[in-house]
PDB file of N, CA and C in Angstrom:
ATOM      1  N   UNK A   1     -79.053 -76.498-137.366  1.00  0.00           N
ATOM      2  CA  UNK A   1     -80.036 -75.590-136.807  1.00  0.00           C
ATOM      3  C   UNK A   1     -81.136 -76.351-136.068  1.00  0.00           C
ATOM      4  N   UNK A   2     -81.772 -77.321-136.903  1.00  0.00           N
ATOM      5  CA  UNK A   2     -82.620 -78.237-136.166  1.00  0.00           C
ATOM      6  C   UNK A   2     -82.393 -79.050-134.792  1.00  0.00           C
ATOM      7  N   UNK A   3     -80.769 -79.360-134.868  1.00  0.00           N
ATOM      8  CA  UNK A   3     -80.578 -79.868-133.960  1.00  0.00           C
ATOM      9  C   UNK A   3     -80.197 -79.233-132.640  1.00  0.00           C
ATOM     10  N   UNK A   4     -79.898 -78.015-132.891  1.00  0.00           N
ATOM     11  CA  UNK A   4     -80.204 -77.195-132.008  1.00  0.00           C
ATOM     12  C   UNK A   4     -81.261 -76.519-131.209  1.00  0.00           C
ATOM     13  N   UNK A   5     -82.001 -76.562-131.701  1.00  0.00           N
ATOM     14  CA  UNK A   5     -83.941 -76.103-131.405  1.00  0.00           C
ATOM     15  C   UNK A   5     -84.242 -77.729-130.276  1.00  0.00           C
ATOM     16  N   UNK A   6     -83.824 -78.772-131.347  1.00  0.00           N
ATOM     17  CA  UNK A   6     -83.808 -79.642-130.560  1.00  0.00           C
ATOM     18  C   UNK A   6     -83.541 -79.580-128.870  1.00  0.00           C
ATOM     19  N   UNK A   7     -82.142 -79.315-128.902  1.00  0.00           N
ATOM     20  CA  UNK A   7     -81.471 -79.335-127.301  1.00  0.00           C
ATOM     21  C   UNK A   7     -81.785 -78.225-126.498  1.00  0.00           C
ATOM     22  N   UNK A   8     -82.354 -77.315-127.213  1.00  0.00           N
ATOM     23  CA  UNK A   8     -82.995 -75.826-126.527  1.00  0.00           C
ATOM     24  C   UNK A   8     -84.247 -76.576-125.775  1.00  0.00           C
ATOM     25  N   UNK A   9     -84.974 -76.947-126.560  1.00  0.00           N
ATOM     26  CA  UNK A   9     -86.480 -77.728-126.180  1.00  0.00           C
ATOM     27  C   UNK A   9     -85.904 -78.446-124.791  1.00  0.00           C
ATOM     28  N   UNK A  10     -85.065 -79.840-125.425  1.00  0.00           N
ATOM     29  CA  UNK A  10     -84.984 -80.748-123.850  1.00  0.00           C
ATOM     30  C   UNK A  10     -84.455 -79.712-123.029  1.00  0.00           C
ATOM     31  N   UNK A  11     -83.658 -78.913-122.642  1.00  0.00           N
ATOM     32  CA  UNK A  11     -83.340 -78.616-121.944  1.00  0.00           C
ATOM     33  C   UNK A  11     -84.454 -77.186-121.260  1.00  0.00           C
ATOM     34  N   UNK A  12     -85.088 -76.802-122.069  1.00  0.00           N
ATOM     35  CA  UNK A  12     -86.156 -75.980-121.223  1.00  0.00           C
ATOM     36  C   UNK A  12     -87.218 -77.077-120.902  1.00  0.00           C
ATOM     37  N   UNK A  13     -87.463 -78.180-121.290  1.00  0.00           N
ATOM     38  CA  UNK A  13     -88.224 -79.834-120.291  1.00  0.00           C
ATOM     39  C   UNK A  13     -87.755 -79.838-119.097  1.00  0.00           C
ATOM     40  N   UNK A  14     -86.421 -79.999-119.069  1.00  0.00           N
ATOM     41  CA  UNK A  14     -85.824 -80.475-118.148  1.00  0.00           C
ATOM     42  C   UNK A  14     -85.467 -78.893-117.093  1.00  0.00           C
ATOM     43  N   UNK A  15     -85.552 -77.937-117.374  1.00  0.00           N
ATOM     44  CA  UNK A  15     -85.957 -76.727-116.464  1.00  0.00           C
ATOM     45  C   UNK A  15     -87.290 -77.039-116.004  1.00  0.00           C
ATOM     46  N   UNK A  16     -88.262 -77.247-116.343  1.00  0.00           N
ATOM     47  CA  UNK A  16     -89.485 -76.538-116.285  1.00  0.00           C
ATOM     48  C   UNK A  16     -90.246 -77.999-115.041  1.00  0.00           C
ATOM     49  N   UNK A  17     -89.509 -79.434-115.717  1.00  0.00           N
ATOM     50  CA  UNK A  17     -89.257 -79.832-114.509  1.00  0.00           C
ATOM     51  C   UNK A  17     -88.718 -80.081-113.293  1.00  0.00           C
ATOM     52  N   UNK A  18     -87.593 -79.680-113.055  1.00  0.00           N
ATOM     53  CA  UNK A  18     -87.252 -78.604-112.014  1.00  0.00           C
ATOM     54  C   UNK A  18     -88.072 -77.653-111.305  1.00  0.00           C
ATOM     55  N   UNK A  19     -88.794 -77.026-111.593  1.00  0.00           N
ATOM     56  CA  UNK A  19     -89.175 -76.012-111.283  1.00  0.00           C
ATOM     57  C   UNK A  19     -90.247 -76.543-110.718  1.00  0.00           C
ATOM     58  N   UNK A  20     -91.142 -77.522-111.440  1.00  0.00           N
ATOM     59  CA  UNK A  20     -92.091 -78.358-110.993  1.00  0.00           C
ATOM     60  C   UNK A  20     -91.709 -78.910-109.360  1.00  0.00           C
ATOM     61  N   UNK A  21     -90.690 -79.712-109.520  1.00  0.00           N
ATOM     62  CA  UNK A  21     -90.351 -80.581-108.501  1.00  0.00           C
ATOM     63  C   UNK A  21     -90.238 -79.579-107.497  1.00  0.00           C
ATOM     64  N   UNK A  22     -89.419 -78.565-107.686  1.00  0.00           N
ATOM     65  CA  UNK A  22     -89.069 -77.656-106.526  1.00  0.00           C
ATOM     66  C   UNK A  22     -90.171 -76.996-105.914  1.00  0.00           C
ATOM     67  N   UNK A  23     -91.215 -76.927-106.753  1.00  0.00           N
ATOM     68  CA  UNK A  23     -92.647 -76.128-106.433  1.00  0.00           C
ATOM     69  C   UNK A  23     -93.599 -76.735-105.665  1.00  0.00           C
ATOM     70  N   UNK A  24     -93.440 -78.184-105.800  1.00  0.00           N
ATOM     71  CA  UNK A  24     -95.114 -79.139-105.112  1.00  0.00           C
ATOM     72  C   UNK A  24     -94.248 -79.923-104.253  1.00  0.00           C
ATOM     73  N   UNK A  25     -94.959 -80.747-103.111  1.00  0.00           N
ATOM     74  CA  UNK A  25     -94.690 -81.412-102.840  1.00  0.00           C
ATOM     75  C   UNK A  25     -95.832 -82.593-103.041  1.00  0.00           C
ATOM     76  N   UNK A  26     -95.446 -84.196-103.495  1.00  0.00           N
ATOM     77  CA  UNK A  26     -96.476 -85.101-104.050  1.00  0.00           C
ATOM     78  C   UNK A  26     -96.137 -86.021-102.962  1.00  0.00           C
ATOM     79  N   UNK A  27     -97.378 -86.107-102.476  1.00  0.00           N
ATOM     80  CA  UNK A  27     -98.107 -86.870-100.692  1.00  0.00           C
ATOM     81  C   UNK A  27     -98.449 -87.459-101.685  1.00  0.00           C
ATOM     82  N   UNK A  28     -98.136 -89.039-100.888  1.00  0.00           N
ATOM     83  CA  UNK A  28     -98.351 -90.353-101.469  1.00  0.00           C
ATOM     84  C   UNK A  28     -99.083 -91.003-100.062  1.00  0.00           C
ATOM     85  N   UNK A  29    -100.533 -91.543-100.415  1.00  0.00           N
ATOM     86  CA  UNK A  29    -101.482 -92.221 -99.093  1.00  0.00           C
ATOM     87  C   UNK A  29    -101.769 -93.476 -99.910  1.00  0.00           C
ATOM     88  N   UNK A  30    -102.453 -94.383 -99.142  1.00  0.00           N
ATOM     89  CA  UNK A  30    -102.833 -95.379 -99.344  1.00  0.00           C
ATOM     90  C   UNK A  30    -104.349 -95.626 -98.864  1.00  0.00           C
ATOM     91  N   UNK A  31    -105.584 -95.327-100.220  1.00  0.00           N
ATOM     92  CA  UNK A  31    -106.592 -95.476 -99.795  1.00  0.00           C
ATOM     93  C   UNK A  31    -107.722 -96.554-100.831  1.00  0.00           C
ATOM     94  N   UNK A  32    -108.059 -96.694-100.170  1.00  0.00           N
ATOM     95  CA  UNK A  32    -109.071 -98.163-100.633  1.00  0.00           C
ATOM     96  C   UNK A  32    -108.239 -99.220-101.392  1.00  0.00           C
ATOM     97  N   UNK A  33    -107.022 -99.387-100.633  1.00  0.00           N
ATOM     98  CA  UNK A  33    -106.348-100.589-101.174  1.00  0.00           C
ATOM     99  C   UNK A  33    -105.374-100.103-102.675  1.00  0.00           C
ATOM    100  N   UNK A  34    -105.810 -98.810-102.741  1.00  0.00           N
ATOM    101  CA  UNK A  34    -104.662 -97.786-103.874  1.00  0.00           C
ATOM    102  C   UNK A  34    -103.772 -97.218-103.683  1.00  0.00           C
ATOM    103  N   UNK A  35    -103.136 -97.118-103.995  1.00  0.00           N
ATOM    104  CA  UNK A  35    -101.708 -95.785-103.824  1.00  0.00           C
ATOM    105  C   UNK A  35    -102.520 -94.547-104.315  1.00  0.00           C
ATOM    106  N   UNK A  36    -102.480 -93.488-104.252  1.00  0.00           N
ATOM    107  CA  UNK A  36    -102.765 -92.671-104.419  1.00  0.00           C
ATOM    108  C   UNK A  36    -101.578 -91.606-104.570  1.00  0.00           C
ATOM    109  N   UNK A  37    -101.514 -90.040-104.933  1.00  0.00           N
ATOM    110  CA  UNK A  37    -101.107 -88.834-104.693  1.00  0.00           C
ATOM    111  C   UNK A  37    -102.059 -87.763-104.222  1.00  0.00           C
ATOM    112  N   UNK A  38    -101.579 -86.864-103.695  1.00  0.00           N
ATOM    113  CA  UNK A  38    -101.711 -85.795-104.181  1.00  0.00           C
ATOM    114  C   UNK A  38    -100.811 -84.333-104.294  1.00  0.00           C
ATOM    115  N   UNK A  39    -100.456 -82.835-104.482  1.00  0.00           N
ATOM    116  CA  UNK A  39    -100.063 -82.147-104.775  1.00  0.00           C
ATOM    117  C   UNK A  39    -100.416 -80.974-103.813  1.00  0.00           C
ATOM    118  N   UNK A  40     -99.617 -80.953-103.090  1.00  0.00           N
ATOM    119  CA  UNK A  40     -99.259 -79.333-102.250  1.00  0.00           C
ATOM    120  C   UNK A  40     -98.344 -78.367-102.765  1.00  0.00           C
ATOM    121  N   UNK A  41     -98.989 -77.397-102.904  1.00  0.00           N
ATOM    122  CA  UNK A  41     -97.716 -76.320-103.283  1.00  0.00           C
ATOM    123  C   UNK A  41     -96.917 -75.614-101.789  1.00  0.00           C
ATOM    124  N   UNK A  42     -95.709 -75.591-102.342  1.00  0.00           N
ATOM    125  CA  UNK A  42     -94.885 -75.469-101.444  1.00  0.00           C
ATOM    126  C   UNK A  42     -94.728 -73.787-100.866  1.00  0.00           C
ATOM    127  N   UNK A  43     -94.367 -73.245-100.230  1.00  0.00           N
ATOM    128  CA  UNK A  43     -94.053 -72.017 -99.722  1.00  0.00           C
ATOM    129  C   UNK A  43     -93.095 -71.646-100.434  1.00  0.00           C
ATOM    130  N   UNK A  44     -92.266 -71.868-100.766  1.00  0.00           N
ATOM    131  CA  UNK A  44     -91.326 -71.222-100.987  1.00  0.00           C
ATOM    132  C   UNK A  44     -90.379 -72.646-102.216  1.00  0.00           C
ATOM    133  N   UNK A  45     -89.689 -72.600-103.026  1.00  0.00           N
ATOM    134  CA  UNK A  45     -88.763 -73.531-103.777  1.00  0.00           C
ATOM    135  C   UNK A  45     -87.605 -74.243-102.915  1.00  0.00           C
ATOM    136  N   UNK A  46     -87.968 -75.310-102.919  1.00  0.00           N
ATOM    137  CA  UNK A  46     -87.099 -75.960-102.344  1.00  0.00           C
ATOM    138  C   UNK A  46     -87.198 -77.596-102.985  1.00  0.00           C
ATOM    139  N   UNK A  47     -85.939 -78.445-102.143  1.00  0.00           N
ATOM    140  CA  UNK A  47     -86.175 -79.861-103.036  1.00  0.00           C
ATOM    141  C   UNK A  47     -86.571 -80.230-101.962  1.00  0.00           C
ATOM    142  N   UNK A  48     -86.437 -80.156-100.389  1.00  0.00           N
ATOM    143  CA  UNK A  48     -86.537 -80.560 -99.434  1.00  0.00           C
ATOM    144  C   UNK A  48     -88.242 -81.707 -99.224  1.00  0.00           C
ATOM    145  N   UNK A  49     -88.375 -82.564 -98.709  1.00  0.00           N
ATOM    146  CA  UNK A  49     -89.930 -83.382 -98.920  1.00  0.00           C
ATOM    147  C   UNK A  49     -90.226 -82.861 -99.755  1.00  0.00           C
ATOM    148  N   UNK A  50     -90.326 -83.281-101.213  1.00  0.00           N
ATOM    149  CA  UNK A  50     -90.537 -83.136-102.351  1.00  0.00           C
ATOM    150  C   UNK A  50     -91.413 -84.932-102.676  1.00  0.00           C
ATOM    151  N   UNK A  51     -91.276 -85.545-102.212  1.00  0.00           N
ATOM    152  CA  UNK A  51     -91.721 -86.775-102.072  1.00  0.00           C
ATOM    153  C   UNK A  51     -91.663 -87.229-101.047  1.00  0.00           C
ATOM    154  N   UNK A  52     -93.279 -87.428-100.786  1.00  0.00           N
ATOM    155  CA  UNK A  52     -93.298 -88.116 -99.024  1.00  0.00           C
ATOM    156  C   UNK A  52     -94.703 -89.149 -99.195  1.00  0.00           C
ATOM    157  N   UNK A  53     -94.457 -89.946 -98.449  1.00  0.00           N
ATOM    158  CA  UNK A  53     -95.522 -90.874 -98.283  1.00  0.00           C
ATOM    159  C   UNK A  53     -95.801 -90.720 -96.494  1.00  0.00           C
ATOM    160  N   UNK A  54     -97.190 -90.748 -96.653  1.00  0.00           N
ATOM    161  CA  UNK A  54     -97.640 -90.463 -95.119  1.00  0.00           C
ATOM    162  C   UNK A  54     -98.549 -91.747 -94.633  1.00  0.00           C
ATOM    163  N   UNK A  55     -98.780 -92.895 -95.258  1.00  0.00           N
ATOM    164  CA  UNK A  55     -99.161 -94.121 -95.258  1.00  0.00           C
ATOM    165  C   UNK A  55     -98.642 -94.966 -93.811  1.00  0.00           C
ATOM    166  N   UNK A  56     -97.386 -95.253 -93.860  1.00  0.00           N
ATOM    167  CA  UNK A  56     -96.717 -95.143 -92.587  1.00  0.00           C
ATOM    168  C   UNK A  56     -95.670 -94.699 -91.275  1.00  0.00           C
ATOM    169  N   UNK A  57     -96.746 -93.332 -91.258  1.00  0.00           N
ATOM    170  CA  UNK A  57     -96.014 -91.904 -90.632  1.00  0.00           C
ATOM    171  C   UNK A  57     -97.464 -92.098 -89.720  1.00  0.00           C
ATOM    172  N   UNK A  58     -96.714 -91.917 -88.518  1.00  0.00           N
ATOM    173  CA  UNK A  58     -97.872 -91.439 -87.545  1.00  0.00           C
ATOM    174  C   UNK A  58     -98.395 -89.650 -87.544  1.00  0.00           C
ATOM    175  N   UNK A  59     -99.225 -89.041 -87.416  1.00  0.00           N
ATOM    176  CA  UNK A  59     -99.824 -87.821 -87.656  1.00  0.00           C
ATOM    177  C   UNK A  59     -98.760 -86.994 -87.067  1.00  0.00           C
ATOM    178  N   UNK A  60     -98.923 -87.532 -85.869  1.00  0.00           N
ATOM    179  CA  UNK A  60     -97.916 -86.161 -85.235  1.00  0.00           C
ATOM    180  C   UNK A  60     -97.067 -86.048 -85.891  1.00  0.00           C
ATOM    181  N   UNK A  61     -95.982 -86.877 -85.920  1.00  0.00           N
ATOM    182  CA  UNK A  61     -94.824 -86.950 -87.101  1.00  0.00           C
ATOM    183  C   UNK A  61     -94.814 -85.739 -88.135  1.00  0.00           C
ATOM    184  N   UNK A  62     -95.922 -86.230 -88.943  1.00  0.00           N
ATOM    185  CA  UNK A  62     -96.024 -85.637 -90.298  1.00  0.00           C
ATOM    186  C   UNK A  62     -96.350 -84.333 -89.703  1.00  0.00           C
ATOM    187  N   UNK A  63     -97.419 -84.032 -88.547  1.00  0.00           N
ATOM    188  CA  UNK A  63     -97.402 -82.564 -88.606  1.00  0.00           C
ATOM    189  C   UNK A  63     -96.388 -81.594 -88.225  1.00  0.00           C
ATOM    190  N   UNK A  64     -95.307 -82.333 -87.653  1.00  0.00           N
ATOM    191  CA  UNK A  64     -93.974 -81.817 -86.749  1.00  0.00           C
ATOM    192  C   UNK A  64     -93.654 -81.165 -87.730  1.00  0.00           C
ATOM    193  N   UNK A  65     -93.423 -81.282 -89.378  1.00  0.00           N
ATOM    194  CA  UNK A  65     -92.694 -80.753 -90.433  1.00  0.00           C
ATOM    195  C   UNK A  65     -93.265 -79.253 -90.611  1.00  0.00           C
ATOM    196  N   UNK A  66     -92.076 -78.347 -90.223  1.00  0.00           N
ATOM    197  CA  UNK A  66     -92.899 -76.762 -90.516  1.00  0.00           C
ATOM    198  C   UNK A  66     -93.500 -76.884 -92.617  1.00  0.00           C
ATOM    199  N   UNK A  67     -92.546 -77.272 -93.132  1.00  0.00           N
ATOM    200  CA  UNK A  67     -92.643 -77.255 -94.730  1.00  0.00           C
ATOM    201  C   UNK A  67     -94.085 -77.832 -94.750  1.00  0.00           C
ATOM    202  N   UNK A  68     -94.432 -78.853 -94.661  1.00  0.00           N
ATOM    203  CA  UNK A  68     -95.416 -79.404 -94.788  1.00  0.00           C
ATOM    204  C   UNK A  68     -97.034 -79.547 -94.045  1.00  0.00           C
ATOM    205  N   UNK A  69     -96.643 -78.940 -92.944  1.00  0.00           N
ATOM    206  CA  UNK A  69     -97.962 -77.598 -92.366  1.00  0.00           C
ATOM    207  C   UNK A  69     -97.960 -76.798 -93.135  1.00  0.00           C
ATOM    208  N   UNK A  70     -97.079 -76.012 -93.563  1.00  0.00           N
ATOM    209  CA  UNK A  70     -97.196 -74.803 -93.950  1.00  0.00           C
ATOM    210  C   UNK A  70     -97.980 -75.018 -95.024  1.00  0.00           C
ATOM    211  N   UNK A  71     -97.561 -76.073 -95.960  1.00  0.00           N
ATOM    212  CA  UNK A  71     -98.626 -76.349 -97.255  1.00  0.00           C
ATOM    213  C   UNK A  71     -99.509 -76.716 -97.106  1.00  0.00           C
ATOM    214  N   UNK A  72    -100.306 -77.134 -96.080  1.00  0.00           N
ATOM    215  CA  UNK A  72    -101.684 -77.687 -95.495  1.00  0.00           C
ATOM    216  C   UNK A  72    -101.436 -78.851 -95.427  1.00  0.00           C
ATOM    217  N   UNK A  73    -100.406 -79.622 -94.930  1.00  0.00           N
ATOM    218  CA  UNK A  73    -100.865 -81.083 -95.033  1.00  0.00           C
ATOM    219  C   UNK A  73    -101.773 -81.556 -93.765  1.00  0.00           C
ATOM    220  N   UNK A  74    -102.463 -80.429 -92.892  1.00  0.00           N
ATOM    221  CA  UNK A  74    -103.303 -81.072 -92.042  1.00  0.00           C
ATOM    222  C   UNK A  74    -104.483 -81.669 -93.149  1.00  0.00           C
ATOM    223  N   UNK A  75    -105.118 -80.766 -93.753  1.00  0.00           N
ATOM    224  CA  UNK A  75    -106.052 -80.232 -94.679  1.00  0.00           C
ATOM    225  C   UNK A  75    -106.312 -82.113 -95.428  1.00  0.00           C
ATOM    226  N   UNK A  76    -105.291 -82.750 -95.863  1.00  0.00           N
ATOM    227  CA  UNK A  76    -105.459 -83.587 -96.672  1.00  0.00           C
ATOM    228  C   UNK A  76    -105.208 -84.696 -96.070  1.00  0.00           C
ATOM    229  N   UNK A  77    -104.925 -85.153 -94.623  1.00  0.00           N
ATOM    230  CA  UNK A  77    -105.035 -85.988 -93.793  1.00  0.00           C
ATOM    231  C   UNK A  77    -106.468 -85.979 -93.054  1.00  0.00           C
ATOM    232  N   UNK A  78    -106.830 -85.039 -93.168  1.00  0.00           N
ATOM    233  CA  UNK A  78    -108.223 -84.723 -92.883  1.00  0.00           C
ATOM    234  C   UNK A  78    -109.200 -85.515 -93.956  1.00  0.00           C
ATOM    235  N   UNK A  79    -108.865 -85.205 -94.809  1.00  0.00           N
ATOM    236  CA  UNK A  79    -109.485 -85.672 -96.251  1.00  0.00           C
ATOM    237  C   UNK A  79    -109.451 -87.221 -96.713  1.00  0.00           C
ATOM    238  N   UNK A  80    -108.501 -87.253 -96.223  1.00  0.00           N
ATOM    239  CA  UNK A  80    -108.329 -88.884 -95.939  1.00  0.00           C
ATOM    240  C   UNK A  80    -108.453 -89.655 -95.292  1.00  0.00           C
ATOM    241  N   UNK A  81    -108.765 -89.143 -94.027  1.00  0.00           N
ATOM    242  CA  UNK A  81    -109.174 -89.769 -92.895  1.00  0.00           C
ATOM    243  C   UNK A  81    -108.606 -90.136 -91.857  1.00  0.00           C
ATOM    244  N   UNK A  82    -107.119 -89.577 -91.979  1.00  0.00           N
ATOM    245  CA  UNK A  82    -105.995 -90.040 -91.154  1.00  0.00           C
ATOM    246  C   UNK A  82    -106.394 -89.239 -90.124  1.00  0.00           C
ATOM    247  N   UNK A  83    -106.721 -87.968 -90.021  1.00  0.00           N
ATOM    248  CA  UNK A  83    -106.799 -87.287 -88.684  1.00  0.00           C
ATOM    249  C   UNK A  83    -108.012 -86.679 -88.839  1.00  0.00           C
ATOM    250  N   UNK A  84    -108.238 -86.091 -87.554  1.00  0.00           N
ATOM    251  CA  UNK A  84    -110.221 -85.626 -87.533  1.00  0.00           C
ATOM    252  C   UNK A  84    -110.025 -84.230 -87.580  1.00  0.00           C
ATOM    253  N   UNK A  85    -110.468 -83.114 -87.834  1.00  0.00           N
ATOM    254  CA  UNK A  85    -110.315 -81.521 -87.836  1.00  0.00           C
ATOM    255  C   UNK A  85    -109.933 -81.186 -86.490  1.00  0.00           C
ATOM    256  N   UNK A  86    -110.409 -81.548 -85.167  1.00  0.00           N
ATOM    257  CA  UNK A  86    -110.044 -81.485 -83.776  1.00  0.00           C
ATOM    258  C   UNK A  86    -108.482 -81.626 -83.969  1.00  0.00           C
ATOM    259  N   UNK A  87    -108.592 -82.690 -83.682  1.00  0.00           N
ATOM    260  CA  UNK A  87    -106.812 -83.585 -84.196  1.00  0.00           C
ATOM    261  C   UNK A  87    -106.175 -82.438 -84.477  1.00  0.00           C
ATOM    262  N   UNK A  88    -106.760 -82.223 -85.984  1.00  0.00           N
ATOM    263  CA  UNK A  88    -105.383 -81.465 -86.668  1.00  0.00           C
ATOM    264  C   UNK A  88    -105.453 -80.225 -85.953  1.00  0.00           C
ATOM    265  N   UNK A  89    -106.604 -79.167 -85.618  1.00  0.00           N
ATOM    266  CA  UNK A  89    -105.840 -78.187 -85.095  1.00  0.00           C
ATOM    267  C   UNK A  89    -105.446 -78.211 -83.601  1.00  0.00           C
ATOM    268  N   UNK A  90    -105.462 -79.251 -82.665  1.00  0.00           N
ATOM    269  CA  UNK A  90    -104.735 -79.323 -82.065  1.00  0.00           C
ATOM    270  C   UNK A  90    -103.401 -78.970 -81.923  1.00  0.00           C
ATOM    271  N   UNK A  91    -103.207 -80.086 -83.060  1.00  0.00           N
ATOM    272  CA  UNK A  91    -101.110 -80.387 -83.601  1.00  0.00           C
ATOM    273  C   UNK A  91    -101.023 -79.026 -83.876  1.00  0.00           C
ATOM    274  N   UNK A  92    -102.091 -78.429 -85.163  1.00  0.00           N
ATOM    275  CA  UNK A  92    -100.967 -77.317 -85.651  1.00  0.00           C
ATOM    276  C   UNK A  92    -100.824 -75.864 -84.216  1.00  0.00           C
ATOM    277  N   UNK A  93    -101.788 -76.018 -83.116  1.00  0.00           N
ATOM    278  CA  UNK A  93    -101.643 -75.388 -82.490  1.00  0.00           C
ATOM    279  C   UNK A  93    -100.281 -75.543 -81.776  1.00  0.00           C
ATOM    280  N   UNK A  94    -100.065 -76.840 -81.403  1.00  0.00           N
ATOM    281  CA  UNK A  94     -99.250 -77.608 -80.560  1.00  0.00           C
ATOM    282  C   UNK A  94     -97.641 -76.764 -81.191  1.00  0.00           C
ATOM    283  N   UNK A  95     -98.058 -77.331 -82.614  1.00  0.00           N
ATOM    284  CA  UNK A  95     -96.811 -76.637 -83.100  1.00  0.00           C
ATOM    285  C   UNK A  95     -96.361 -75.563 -83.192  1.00  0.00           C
ATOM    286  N   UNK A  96     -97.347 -74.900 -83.800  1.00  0.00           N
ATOM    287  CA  UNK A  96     -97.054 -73.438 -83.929  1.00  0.00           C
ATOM    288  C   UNK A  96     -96.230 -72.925 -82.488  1.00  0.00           C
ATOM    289  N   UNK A  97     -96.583 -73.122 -81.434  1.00  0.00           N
ATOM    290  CA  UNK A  97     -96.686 -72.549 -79.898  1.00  0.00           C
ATOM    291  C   UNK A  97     -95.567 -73.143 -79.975  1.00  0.00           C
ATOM    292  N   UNK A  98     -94.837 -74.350 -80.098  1.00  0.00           N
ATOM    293  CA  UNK A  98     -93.446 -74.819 -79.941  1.00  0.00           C
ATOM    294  C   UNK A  98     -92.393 -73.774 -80.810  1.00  0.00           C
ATOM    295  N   UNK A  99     -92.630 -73.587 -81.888  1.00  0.00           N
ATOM    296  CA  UNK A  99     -91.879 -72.846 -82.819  1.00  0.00           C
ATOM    297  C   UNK A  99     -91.549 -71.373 -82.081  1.00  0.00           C
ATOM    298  N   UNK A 100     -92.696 -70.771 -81.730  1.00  0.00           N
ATOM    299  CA  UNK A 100     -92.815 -69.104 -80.863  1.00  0.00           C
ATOM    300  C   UNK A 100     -92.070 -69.260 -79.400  1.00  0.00           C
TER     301      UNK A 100
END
């Protein structure tokens, strides 16, 4: 019986991270000589950039990704210093208008 409760447990762990992974995406920067993260929630579940480092990604690049606009990653390149608020809504204009 115990050992059953047991494998119920790991295996609702191992759901629940799933669900995790499929839910955020974790932006990896490089600031003051740190690695850093941080956590976007995603639009919709997917595994797709589920792990991205934007350290050495040029902006445009990174903003080209509909998934990852969509979660704000202007918002936290901003925050970091990679791009200026001008900048970013430029791109996401740029983009958006490419997509339509």
């Amino acid at each position: 019986m115990l050992k059953r409760i047991k494998s119920y447990i790991i295996i609702g762990l191992f759901l629940a991270l799933g669900y995790f992974v499929s839910s955020y995406h974790i932006i990896f920067y490089k600031m003051n000589n740190s690695l850093d993260f941080d956590l976007l929630k995603k639009s919709y579940l997917t595994l797709e950039y589920t792990f991205f480092n934007v350290t050495t990604k040029r902006s445009e690049d990174i903003m080209k990704i509909d998934l990852l606009r969509e979660a704000g990653i202007g918002d936290l390149l901003v925050d970091i210093g990679k791009l200026t608020e001008g900048k970013k809504q430029e791109l996401e204009a740029k983009f958006e208008y490419e997509n339509y």
